[in-house]
C-alpha atoms as a PDB file:
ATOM      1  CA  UNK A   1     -11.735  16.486   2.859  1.00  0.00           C
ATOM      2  CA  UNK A   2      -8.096  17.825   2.132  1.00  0.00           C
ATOM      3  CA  UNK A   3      -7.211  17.431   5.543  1.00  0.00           C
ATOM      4  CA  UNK A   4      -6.919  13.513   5.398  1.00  0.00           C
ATOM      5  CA  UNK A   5      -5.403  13.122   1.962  1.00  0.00           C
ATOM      6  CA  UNK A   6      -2.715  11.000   1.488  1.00  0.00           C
ATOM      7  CA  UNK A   7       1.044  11.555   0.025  1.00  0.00           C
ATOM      8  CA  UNK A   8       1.974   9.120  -3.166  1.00  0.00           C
ATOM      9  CA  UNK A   9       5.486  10.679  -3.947  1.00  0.00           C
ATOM     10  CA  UNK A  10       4.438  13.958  -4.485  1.00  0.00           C
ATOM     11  CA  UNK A  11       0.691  13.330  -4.965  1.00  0.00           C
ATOM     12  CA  UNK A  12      -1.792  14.129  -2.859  1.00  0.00           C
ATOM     13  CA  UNK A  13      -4.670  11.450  -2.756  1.00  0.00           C
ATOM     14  CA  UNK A  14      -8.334  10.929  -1.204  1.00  0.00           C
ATOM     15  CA  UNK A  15      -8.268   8.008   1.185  1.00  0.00           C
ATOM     16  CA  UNK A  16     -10.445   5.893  -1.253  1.00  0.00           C
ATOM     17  CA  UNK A  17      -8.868   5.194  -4.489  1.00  0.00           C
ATOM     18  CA  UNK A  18     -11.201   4.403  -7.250  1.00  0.00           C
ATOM     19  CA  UNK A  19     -10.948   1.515  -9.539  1.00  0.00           C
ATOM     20  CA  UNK A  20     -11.680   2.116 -13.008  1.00  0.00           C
ATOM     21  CA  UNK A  21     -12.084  -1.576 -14.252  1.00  0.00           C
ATOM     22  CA  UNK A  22     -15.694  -1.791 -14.535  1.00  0.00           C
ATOM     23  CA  UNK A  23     -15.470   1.319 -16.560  1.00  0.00           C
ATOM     24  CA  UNK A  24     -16.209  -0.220 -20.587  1.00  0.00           C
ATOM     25  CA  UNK A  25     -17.217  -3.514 -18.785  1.00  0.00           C
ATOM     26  CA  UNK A  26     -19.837  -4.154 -16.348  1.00  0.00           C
ATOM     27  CA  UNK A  27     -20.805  -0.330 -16.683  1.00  0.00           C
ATOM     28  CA  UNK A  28     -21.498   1.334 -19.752  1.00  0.00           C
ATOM     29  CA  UNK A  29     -20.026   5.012 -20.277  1.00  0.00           C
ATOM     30  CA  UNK A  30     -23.103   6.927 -19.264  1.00  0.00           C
ATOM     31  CA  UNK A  31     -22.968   4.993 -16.061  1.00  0.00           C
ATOM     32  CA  UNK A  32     -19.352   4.885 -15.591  1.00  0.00           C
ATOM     33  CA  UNK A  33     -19.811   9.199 -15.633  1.00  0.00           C
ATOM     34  CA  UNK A  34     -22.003   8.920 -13.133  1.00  0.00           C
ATOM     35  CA  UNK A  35     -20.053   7.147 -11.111  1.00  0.00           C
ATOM     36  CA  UNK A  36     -16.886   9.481 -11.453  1.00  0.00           C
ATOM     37  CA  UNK A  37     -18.892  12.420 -11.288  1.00  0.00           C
ATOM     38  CA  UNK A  38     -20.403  11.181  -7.816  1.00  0.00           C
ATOM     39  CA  UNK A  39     -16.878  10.311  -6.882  1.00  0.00           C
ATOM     40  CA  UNK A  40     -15.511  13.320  -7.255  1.00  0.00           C
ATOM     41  CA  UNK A  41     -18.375  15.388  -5.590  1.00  0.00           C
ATOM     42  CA  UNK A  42     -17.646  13.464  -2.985  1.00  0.00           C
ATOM     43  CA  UNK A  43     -14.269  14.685  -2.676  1.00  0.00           C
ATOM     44  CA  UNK A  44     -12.950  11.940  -4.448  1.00  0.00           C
ATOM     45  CA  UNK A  45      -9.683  12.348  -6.540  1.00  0.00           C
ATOM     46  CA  UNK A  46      -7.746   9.271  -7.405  1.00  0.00           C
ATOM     47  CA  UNK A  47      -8.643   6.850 -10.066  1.00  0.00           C
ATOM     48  CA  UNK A  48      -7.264   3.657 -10.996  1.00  0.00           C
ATOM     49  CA  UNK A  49      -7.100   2.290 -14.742  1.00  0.00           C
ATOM     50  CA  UNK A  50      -4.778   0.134 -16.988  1.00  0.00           C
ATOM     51  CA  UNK A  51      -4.331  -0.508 -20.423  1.00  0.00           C
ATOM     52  CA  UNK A  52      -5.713  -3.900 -20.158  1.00  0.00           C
ATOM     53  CA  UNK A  53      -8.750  -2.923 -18.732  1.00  0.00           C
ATOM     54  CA  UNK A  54     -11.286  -4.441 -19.968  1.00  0.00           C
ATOM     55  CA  UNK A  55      -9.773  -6.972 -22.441  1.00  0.00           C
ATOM     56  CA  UNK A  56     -10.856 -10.100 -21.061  1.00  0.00           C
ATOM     57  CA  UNK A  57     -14.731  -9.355 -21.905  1.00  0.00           C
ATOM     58  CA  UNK A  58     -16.166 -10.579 -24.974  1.00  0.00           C
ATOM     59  CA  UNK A  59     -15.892  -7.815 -27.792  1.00  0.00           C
ATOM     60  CA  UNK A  60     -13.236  -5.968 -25.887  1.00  0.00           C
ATOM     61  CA  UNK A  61      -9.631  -5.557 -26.651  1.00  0.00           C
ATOM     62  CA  UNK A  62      -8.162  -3.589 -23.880  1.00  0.00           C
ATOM     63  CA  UNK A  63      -8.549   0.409 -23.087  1.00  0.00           C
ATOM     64  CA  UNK A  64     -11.994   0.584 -23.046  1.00  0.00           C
ATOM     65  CA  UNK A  65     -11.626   2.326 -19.517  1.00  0.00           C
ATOM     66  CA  UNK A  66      -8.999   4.226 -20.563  1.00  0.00           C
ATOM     67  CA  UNK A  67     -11.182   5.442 -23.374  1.00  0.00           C
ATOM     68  CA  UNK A  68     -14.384   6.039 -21.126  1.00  0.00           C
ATOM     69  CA  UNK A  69     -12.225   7.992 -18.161  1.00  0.00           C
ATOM     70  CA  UNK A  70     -11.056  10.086 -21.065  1.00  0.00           C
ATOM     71  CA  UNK A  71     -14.072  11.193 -22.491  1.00  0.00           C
ATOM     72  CA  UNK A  72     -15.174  11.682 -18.873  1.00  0.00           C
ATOM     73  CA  UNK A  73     -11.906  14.008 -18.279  1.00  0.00           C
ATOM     74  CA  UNK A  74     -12.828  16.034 -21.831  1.00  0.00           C
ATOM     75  CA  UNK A  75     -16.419  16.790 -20.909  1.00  0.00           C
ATOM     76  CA  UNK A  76     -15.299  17.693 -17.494  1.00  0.00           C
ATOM     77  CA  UNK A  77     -12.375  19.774 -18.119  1.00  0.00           C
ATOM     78  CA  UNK A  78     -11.380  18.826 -14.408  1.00  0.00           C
ATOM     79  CA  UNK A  79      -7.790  16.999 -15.619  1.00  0.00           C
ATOM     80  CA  UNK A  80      -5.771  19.391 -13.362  1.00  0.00           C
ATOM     81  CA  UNK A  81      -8.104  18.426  -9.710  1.00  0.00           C
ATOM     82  CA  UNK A  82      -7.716  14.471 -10.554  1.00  0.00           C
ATOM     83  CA  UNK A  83      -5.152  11.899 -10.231  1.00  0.00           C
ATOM     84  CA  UNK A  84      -4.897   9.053 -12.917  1.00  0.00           C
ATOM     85  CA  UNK A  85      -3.348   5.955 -12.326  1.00  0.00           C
ATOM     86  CA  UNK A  86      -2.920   3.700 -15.091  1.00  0.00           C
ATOM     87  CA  UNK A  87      -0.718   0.679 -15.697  1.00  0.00           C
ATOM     88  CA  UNK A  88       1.426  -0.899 -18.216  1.00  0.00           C
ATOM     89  CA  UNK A  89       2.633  -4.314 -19.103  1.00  0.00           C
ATOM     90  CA  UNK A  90      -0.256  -7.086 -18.411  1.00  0.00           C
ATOM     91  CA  UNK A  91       0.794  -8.600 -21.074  1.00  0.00           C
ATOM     92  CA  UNK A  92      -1.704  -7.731 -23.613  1.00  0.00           C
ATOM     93  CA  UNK A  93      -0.383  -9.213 -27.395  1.00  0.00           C
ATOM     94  CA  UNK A  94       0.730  -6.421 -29.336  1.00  0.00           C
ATOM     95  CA  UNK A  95       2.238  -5.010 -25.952  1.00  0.00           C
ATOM     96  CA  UNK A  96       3.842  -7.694 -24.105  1.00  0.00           C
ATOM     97  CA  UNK A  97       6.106  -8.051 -21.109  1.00  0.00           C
ATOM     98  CA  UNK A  98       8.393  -4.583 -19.383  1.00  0.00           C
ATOM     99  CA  UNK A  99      10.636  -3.877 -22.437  1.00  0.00           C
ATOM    100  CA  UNK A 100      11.609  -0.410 -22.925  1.00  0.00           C
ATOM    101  CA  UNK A 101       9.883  -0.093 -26.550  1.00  0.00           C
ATOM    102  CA  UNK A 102       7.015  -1.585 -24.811  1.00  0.00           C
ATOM    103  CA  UNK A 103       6.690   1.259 -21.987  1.00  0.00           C
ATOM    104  CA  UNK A 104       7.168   4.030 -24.620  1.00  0.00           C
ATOM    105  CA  UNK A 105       4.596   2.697 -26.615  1.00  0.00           C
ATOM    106  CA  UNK A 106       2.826   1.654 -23.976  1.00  0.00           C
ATOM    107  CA  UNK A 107       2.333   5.254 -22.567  1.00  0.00           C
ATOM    108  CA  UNK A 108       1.685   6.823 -25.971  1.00  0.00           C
ATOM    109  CA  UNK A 109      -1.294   4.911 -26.433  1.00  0.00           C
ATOM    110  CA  UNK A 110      -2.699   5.812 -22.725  1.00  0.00           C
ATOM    111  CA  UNK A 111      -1.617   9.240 -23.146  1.00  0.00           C
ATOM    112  CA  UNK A 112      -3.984   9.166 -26.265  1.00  0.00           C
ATOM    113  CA  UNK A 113      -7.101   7.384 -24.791  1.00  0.00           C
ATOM    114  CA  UNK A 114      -6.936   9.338 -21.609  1.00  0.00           C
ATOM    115  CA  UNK A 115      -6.893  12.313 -23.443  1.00  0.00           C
ATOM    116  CA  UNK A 116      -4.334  13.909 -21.344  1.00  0.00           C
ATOM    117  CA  UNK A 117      -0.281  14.739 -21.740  1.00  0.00           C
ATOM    118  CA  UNK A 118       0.523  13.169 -18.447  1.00  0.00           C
ATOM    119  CA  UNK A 119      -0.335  10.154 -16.473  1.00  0.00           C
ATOM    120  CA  UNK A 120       0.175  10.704 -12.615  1.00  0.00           C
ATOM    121  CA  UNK A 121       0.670   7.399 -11.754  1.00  0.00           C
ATOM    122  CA  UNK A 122       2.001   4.554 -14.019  1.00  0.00           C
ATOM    123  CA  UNK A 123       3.078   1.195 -12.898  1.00  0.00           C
ATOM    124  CA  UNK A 124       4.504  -2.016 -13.874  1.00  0.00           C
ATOM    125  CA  UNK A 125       1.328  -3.699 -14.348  1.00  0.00           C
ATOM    126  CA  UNK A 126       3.074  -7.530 -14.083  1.00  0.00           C
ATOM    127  CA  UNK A 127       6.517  -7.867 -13.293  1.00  0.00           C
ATOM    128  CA  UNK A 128       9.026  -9.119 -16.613  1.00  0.00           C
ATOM    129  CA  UNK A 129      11.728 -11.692 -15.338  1.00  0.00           C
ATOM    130  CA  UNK A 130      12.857 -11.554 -18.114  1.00  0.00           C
ATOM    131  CA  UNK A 131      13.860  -8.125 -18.294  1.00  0.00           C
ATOM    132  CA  UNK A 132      16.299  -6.476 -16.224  1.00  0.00           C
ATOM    133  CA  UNK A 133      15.021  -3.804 -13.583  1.00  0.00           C
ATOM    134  CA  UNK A 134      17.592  -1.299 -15.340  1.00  0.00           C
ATOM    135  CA  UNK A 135      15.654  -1.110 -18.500  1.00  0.00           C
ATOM    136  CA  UNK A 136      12.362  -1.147 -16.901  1.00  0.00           C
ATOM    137  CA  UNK A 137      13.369   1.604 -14.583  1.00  0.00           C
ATOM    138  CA  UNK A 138      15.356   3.407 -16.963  1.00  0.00           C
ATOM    139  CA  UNK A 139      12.697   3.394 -19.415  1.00  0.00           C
ATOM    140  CA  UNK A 140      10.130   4.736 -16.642  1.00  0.00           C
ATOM    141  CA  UNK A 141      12.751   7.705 -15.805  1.00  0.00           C
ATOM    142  CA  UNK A 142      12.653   9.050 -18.981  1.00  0.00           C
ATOM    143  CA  UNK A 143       9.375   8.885 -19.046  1.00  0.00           C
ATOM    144  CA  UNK A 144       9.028  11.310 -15.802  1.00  0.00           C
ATOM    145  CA  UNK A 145      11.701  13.524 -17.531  1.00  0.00           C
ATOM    146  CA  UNK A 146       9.933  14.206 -20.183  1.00  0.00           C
ATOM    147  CA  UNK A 147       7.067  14.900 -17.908  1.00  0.00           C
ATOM    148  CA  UNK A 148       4.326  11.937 -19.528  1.00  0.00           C
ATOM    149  CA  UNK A 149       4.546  10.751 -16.098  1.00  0.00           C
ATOM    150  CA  UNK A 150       4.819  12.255 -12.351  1.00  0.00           C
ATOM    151  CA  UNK A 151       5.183   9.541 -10.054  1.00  0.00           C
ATOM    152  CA  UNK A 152       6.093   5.655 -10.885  1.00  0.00           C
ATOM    153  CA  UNK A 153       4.705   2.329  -9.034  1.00  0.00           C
ATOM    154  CA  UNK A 154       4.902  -1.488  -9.149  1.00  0.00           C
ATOM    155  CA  UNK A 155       2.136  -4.119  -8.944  1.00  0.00           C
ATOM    156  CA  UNK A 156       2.251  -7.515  -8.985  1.00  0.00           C
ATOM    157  CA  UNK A 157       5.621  -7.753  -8.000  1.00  0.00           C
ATOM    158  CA  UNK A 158       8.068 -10.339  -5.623  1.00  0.00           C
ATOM    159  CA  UNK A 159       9.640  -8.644  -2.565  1.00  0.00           C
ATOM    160  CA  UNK A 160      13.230  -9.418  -4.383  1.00  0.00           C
ATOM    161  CA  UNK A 161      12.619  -7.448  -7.693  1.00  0.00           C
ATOM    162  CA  UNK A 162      11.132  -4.545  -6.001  1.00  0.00           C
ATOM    163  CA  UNK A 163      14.025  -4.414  -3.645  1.00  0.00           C
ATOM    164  CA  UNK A 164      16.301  -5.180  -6.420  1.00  0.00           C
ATOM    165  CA  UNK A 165      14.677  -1.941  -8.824  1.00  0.00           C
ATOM    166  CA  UNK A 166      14.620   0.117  -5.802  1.00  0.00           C
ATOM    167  CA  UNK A 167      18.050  -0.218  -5.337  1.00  0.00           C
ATOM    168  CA  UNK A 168      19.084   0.068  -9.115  1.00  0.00           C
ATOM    169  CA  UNK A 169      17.061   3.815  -8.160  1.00  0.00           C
ATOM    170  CA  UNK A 170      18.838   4.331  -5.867  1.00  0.00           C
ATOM    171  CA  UNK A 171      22.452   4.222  -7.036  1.00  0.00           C
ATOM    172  CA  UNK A 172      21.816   5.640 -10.532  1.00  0.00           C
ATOM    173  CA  UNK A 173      19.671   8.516  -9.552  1.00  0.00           C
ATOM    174  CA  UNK A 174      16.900   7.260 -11.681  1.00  0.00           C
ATOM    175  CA  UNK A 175      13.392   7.911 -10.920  1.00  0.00           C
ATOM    176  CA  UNK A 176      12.013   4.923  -8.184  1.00  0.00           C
ATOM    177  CA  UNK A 177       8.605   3.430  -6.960  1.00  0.00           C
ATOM    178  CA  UNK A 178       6.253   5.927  -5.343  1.00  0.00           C
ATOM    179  CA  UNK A 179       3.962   3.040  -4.336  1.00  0.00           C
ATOM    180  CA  UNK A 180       2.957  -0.656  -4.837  1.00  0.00           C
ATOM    181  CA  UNK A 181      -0.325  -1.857  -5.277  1.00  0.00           C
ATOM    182  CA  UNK A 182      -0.895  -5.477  -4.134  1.00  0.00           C
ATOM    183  CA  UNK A 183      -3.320  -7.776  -3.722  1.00  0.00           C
ATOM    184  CA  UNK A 184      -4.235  -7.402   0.134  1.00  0.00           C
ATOM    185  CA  UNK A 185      -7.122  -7.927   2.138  1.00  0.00           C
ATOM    186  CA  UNK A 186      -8.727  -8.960   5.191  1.00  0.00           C
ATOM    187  CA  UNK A 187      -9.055 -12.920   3.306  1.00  0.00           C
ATOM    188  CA  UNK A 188      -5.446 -12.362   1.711  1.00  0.00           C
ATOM    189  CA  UNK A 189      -2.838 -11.530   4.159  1.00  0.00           C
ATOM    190  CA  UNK A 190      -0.324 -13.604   2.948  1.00  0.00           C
ATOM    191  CA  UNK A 191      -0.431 -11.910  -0.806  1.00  0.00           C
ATOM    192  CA  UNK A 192       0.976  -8.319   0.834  1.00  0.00           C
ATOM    193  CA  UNK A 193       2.344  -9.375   4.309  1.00  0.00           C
ATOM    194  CA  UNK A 194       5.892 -10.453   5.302  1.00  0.00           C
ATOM    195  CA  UNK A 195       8.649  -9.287   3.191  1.00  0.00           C
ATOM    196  CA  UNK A 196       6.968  -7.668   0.494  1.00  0.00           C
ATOM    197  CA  UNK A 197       5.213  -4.818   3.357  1.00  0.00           C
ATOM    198  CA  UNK A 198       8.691  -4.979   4.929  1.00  0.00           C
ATOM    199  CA  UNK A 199      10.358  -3.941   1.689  1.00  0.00           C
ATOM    200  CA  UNK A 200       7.766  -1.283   1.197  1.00  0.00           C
ATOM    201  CA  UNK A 201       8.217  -0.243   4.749  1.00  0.00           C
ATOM    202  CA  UNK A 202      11.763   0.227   4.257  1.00  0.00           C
ATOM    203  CA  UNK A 203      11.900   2.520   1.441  1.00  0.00           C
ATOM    204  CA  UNK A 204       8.922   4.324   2.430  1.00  0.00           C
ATOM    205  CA  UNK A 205       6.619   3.104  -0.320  1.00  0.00           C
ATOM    206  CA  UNK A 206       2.664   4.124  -0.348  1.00  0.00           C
ATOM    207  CA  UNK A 207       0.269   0.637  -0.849  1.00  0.00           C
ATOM    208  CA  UNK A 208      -2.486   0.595  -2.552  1.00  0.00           C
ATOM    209  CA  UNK A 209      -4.366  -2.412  -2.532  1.00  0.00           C
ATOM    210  CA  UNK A 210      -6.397  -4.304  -4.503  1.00  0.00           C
ATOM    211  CA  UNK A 211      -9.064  -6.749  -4.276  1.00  0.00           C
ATOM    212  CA  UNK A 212      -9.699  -4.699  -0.980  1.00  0.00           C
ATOM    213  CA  UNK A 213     -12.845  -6.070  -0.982  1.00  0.00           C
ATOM    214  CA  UNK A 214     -12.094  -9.635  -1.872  1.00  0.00           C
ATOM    215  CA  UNK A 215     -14.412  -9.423  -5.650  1.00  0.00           C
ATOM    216  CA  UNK A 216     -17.677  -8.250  -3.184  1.00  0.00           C
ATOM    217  CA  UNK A 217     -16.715 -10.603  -0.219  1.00  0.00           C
ATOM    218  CA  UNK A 218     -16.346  -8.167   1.931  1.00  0.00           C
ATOM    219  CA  UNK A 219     -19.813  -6.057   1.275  1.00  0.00           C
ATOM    220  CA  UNK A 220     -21.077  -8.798   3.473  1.00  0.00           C
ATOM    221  CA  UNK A 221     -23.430  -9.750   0.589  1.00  0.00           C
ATOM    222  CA  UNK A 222     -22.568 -12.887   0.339  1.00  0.00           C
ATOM    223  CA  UNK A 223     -23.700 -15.253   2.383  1.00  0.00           C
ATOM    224  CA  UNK A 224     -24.859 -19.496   2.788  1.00  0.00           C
ATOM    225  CA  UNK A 225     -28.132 -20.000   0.738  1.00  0.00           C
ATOM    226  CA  UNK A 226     -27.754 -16.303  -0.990  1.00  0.00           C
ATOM    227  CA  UNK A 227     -26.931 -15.385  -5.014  1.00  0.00           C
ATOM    228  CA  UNK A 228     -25.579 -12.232  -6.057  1.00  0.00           C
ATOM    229  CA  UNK A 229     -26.066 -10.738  -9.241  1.00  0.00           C
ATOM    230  CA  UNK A 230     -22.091 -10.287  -9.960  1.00  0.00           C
ATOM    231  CA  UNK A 231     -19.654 -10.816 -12.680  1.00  0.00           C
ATOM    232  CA  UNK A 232     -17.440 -11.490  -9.688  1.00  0.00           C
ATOM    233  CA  UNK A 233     -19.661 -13.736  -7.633  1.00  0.00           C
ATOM    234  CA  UNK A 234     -17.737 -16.988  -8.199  1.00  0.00           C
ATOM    235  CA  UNK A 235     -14.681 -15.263  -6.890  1.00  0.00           C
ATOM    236  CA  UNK A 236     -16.219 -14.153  -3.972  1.00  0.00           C
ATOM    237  CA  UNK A 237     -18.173 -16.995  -2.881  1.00  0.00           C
ATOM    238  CA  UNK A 238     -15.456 -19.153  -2.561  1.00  0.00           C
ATOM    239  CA  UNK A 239     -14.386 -17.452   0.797  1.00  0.00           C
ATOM    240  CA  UNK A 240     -17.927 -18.615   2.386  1.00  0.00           C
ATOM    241  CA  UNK A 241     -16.691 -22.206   2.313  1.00  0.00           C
ATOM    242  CA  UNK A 242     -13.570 -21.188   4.742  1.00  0.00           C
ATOM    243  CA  UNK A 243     -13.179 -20.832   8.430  1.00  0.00           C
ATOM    244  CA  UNK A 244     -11.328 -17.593   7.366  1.00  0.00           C
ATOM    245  CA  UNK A 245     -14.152 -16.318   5.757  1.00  0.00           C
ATOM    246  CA  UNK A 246     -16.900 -17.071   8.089  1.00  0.00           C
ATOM    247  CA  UNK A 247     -14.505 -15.712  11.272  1.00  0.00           C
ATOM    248  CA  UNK A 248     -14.193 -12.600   9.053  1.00  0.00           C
ATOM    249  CA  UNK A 249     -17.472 -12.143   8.509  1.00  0.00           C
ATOM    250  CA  UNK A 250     -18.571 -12.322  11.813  1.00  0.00           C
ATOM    251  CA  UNK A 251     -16.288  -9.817  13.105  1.00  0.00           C
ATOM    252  CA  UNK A 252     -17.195  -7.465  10.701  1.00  0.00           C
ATOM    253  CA  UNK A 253     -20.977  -7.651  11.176  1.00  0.00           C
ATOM    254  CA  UNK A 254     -19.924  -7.349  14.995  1.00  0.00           C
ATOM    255  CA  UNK A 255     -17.944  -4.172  14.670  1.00  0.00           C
ATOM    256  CA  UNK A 256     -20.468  -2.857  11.493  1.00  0.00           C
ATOM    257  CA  UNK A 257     -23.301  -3.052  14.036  1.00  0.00           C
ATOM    258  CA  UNK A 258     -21.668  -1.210  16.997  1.00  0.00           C
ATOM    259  CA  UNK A 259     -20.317   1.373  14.646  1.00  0.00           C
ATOM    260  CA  UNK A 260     -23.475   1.285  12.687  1.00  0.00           C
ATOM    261  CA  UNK A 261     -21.168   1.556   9.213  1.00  0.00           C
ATOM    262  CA  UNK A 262     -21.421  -0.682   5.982  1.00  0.00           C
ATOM    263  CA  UNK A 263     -19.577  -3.917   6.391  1.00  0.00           C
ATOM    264  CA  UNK A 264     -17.415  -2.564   3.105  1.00  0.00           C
ATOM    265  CA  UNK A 265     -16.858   0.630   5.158  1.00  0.00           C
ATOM    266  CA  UNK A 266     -15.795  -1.328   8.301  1.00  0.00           C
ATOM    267  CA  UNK A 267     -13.058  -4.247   5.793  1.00  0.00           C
ATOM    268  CA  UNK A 268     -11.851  -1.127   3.603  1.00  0.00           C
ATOM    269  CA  UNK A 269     -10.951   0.784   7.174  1.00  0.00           C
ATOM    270  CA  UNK A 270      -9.662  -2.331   9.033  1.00  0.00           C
ATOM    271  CA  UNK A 271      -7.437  -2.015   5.379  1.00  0.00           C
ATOM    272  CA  UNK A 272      -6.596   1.816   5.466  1.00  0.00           C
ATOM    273  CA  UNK A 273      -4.705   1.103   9.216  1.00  0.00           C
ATOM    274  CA  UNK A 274      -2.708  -1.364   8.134  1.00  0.00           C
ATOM    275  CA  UNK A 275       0.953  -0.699   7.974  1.00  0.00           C
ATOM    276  CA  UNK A 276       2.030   1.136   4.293  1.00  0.00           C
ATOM    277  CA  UNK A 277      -1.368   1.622   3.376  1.00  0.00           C
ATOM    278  CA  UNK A 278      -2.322   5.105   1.527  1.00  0.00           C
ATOM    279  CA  UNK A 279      -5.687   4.268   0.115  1.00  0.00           C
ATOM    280  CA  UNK A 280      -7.422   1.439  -0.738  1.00  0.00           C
ATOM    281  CA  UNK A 281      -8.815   0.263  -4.548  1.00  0.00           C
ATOM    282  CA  UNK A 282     -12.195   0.083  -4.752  1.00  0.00           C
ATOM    283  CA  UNK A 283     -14.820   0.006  -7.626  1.00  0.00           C
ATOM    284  CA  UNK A 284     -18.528   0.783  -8.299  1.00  0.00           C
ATOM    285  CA  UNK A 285     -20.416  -0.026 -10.770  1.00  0.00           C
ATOM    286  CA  UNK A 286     -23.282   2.182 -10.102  1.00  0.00           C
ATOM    287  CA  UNK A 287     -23.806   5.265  -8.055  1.00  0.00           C
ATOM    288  CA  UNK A 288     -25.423   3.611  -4.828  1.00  0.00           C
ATOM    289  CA  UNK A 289     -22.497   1.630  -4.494  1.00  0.00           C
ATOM    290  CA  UNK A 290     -20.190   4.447  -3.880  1.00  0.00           C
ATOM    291  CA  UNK A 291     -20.954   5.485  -0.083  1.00  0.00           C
ATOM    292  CA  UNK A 292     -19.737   2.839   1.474  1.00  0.00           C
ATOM    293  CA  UNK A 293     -16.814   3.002  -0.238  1.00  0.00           C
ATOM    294  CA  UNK A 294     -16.292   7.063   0.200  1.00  0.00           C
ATOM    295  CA  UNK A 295     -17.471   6.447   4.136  1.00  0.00           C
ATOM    296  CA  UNK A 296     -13.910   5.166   5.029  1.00  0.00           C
ATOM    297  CA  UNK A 297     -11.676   8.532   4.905  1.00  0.00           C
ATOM    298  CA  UNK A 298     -14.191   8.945   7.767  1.00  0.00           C
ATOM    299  CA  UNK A 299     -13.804   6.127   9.852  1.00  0.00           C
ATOM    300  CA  UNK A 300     -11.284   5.277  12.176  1.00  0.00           C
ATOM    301  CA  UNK A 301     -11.894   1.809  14.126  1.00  0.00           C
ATOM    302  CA  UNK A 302     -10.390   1.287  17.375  1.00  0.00           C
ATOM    303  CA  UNK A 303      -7.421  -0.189  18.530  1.00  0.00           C
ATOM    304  CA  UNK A 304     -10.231  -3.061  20.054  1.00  0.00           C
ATOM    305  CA  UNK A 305     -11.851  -3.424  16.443  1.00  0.00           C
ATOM    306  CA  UNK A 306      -8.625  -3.214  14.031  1.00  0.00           C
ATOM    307  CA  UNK A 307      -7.602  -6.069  16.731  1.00  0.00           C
ATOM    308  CA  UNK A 308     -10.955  -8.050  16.671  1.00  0.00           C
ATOM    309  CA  UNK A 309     -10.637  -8.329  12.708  1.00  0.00           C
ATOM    310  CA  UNK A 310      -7.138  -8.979  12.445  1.00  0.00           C
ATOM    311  CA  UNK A 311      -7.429 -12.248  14.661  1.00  0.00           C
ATOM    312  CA  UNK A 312     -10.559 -13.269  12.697  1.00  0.00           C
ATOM    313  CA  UNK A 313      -8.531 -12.976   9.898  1.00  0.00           C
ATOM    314  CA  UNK A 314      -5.609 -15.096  11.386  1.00  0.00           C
END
């Protein structure tokens, strides 16, 4: 699948990234291999983590998915055909906020769990207003030139900080933002579109969004007088009680049935057309869930289709 992988800087990515936060959580480490391995046999080749991940679960602290993608990476031996993502600075105790010590430290301890000497991909996890972009970004720089990391990247960020750390890149010749990963989907438009994409746009920026999927929304499994089993169903069923959400859902059973594709195929490709956007983030917590995901560096909807959705979503 080579052919339709996407450039991140100077990474080369599968059209699906995969999100590693139900790695240590909702699936254990035997399934969370079986998961990666079926990802990558796939063709898959970019996974998302973050240092926080999974810290909000009870008996967690943070880098359990770190932890389990490492172990996975060590019996594998497949470091060199993968790209890692991970993240830095959500604001976990010992670690908190964008400070330079906490970045250096910050890495160390990913380096560590992931079992590697280099992370890919590291961003900004949460912006820091409290820091200045030049010791953020100057921090991150060193961190490429000492080769711990290859590309940098920014989540969770407002259109005027990115702008302003791009352009604090830009005239010091320090290392800048590959790629942003916001929260954008076909029930959050607002969260991505407008001057954040625009600011992307403009310095050529890869997006990789989160949420894609809208916590399961967008699987189409949710629906009036239905329960999922989910440790995200609250989150998702709160878009059934919208006109948003039902308009969105019809649409996408509409175009799932004439393209006979997954509903989650049809939202994450409707997603992959938009404007700035490299790849998608996308979990699975166990093996069957995976397809659908994978199915979208296949399909490409129609000018008709990406139009039907994008007035649902309106």
């Amino acid at each position: 699948m080579a052919d339709n992988h996407r450039k991140i800087g100077n990474l080369s990515v599968h059209p699906l990234a995969l999100g590693g936060n139900v790695f240590g959580w909702t699936a254990d480490e035997e399934q969370s291999f079986a998961v990666l391995d079926a990802y990558t046999a796939a063709g898959g080749n970019f996974i998302d983590t973050a240092d926080v991940y999974s810290a909000w679960a009870p008996g967690n602290k943070g880098g359990e998915s770190e932890t389990v993608i490492g172990n996975w990476l060590a019996a594998r031996g497949n470091r060199a055909d993968v790209v890692i993502a991970t993240k830095v600075g959500a604001g976990i105790p010992e670690r908190p906020g964008l400070s330079a010590h906490t970045i250096k430290s910050g890495v160390e301890e990913s380096l560590r769990r992931l079992r590697t000497d280099y992370i890919d991909l590291y961003y900004t996890h949460y912006d820091d207003p409290s820091v200045p972009v030049e010791e953020f970004i100057t921090a991150l720089d060193a961190l490429v030139k000492e080769g711990k990391v290859r590309e940098i990247a920014a989540s969770n960020i407002t259109a005027e900080r990115l702008a302003e750390a791009l352009a604090f890149s830009d005239a010091s010749g320090l290392a800048k933002y590959a790629a942003i990963q916001p929260h954008y989907n076909l029930v959050s438009r607002d969260t991505y579109e407008g001057e954040l994409a625009s600011v992307t746009a403009r310095h050529g920026l890869a997006a990789i969004p989160y949420y894609a999927l809208a916590s399961g929304f967008l699987t189409g499994k949710y629906r009036a007088g239905s329960t999922v089993d989910s440790a995200r169903a609250e989150g998702a069923a709160k878009h059934l009680t919208t006109d948003r959400g039902q308009r969105v859902l019809a649409a996408l059973d509409e175009v799932a049935r004439a393209r006979e594709a997954e509903i989650a195929t049809v939202a994450l490709a409707w997603l992959a057309a938009q404007p700035t956007v490299a790849a998608p983030l996308a979990s699975a917590r166990t093996v069957d869930q995976l397809p659908a995901l994978l199915a979208v560096a296949d399909l490409r909807l129609t000018d008709a289709e990406l139009t039907r959705l994008t007035e649902a979503s309106a």
